[in-house]
C-alpha atoms as a PDB file:
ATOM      1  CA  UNK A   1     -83.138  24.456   1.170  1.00  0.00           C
ATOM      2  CA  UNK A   2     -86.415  26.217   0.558  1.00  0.00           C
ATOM      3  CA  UNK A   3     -85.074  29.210  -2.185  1.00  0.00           C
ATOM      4  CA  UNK A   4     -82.253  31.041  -3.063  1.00  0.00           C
ATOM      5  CA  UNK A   5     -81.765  34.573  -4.371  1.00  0.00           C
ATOM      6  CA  UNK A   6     -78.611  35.696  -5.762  1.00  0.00           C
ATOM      7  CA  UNK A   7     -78.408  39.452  -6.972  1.00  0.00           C
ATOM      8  CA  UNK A   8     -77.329  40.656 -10.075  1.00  0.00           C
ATOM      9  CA  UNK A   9     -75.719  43.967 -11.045  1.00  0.00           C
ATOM     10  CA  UNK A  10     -78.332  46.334 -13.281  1.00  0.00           C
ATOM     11  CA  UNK A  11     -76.072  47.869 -15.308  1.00  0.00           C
ATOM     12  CA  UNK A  12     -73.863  44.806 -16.300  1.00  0.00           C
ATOM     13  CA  UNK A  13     -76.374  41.448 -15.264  1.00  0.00           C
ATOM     14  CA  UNK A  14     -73.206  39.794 -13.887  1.00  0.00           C
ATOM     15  CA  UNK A  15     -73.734  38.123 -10.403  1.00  0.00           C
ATOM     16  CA  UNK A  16     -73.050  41.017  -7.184  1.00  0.00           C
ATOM     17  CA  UNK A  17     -70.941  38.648  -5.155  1.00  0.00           C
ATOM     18  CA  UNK A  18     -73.397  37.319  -2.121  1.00  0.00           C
ATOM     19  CA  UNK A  19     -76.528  35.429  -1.954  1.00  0.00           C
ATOM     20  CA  UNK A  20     -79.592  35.056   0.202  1.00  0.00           C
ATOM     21  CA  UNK A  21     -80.310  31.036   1.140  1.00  0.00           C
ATOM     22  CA  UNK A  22     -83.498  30.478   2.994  1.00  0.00           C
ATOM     23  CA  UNK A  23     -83.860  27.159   4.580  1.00  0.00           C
ATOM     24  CA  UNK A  24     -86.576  25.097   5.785  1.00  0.00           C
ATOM     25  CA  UNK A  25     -85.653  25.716   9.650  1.00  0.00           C
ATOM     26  CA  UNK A  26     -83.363  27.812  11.804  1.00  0.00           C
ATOM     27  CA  UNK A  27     -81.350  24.447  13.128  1.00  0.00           C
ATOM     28  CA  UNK A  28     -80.749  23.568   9.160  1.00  0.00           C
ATOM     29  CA  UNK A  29     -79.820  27.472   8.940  1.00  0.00           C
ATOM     30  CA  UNK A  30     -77.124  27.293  12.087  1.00  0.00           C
ATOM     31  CA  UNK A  31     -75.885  24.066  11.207  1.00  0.00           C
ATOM     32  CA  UNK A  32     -74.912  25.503   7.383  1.00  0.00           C
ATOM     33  CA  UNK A  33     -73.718  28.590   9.070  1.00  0.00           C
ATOM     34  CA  UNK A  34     -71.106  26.549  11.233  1.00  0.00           C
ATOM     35  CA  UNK A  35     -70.176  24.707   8.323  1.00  0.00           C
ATOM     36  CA  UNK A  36     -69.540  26.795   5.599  1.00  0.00           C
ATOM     37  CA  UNK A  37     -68.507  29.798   6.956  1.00  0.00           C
ATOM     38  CA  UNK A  38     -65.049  30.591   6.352  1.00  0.00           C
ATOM     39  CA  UNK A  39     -65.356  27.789   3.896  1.00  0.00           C
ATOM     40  CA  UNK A  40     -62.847  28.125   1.085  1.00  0.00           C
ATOM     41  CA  UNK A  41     -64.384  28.117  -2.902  1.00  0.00           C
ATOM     42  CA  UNK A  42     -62.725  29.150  -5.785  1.00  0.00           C
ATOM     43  CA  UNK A  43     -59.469  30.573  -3.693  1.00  0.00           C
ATOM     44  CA  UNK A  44     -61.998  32.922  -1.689  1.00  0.00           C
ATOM     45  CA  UNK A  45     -63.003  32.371   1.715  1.00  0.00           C
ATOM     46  CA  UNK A  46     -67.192  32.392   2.542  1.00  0.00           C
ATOM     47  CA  UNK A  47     -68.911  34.875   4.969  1.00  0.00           C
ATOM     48  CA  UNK A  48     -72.033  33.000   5.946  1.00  0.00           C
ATOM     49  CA  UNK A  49     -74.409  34.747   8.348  1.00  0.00           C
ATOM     50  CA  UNK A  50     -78.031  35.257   9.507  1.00  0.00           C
ATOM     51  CA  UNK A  51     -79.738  37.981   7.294  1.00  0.00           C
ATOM     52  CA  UNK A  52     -80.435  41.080   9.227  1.00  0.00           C
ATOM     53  CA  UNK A  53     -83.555  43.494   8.432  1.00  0.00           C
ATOM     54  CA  UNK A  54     -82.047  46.736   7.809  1.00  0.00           C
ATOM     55  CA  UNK A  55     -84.016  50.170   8.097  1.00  0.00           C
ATOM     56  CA  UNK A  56     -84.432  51.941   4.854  1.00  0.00           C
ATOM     57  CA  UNK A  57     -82.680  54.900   4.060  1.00  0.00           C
ATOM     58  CA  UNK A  58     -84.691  58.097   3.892  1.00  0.00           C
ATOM     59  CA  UNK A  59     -83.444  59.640   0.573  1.00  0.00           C
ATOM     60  CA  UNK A  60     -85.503  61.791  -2.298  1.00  0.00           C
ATOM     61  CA  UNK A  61     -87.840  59.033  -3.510  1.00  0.00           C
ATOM     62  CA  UNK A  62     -89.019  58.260  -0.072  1.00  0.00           C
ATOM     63  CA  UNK A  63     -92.143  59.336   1.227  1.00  0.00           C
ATOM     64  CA  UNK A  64     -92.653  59.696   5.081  1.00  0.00           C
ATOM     65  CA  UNK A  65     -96.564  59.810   4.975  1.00  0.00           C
ATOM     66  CA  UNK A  66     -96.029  55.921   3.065  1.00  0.00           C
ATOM     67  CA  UNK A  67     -98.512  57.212  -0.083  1.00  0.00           C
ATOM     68  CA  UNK A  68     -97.063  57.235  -3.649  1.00  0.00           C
ATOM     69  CA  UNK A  69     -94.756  60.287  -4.660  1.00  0.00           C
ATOM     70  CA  UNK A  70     -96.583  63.374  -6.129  1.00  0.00           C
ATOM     71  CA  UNK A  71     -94.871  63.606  -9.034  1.00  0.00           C
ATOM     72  CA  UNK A  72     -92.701  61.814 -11.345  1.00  0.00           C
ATOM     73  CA  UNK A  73     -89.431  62.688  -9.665  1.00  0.00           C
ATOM     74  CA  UNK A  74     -91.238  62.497  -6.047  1.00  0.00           C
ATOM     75  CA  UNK A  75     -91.741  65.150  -4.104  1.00  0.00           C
ATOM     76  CA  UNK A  76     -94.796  68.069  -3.994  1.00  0.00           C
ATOM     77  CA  UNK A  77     -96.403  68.566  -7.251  1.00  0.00           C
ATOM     78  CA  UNK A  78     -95.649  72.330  -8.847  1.00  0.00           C
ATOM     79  CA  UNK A  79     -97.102  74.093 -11.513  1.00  0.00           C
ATOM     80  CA  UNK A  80     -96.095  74.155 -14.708  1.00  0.00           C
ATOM     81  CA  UNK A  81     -93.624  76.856 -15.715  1.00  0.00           C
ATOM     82  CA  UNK A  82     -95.246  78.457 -19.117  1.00  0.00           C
ATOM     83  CA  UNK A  83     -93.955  81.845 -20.567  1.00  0.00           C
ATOM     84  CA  UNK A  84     -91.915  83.906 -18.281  1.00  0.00           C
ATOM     85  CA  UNK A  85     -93.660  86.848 -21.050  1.00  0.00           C
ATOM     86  CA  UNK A  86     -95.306  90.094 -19.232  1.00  0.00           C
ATOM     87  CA  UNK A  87     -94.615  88.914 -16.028  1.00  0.00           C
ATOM     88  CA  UNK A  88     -93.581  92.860 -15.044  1.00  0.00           C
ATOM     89  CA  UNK A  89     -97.416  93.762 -16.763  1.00  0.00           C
ATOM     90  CA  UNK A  90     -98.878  91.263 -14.704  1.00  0.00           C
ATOM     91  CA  UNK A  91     -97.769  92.444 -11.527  1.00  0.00           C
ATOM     92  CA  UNK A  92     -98.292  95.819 -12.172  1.00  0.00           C
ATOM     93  CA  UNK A  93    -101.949  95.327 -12.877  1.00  0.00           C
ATOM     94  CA  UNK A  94    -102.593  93.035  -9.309  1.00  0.00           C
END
């Protein structure tokens, strides 16, 4: 066994219920899959596979051009708002 990684919950630090194992070789990885999956511990039965690379979810703090967000909540960068005041007088005068 080379590390293992097993996730906590943020808001309450407790343990999320699955863990990552990486081993030394993929034989030493099939052979532990075989044996311990559908292994009983604890009254509950294991699911032991091979990790799978998932794509990333595009959501509103990812960026599709891979730089940094713009702003502090993501996204484009706007101006700030100020006084709304003699808006009508500013118009008029353009």
């Amino acid at each position: 066994m080379v590390e293992v990684f097993l996730p906590a919950d943020r808001a309450t630090g407790r343990p999320r219920g699955f863990a990552f194992v990486e081993l030394a070789d993929e034989s030493a990885a099939a052979e532990a899959i075989q044996k311990f999956d559908g292994h009983e511990v604890g009254g509950r039965a294991l699911r032991v596979t091979e990790a799978e690379d998932r794509p990333r979810r595009a959501g509103m703090f990812s960026d599709p051009g891979g730089g940094p967000p713009a702003g502090p909540r993501g996204g484009k960068k706007s101006r700030p708002k100020g006084s709304r005041r003699n808006i009508r007088g500013r118009k008029r005068s353009l």
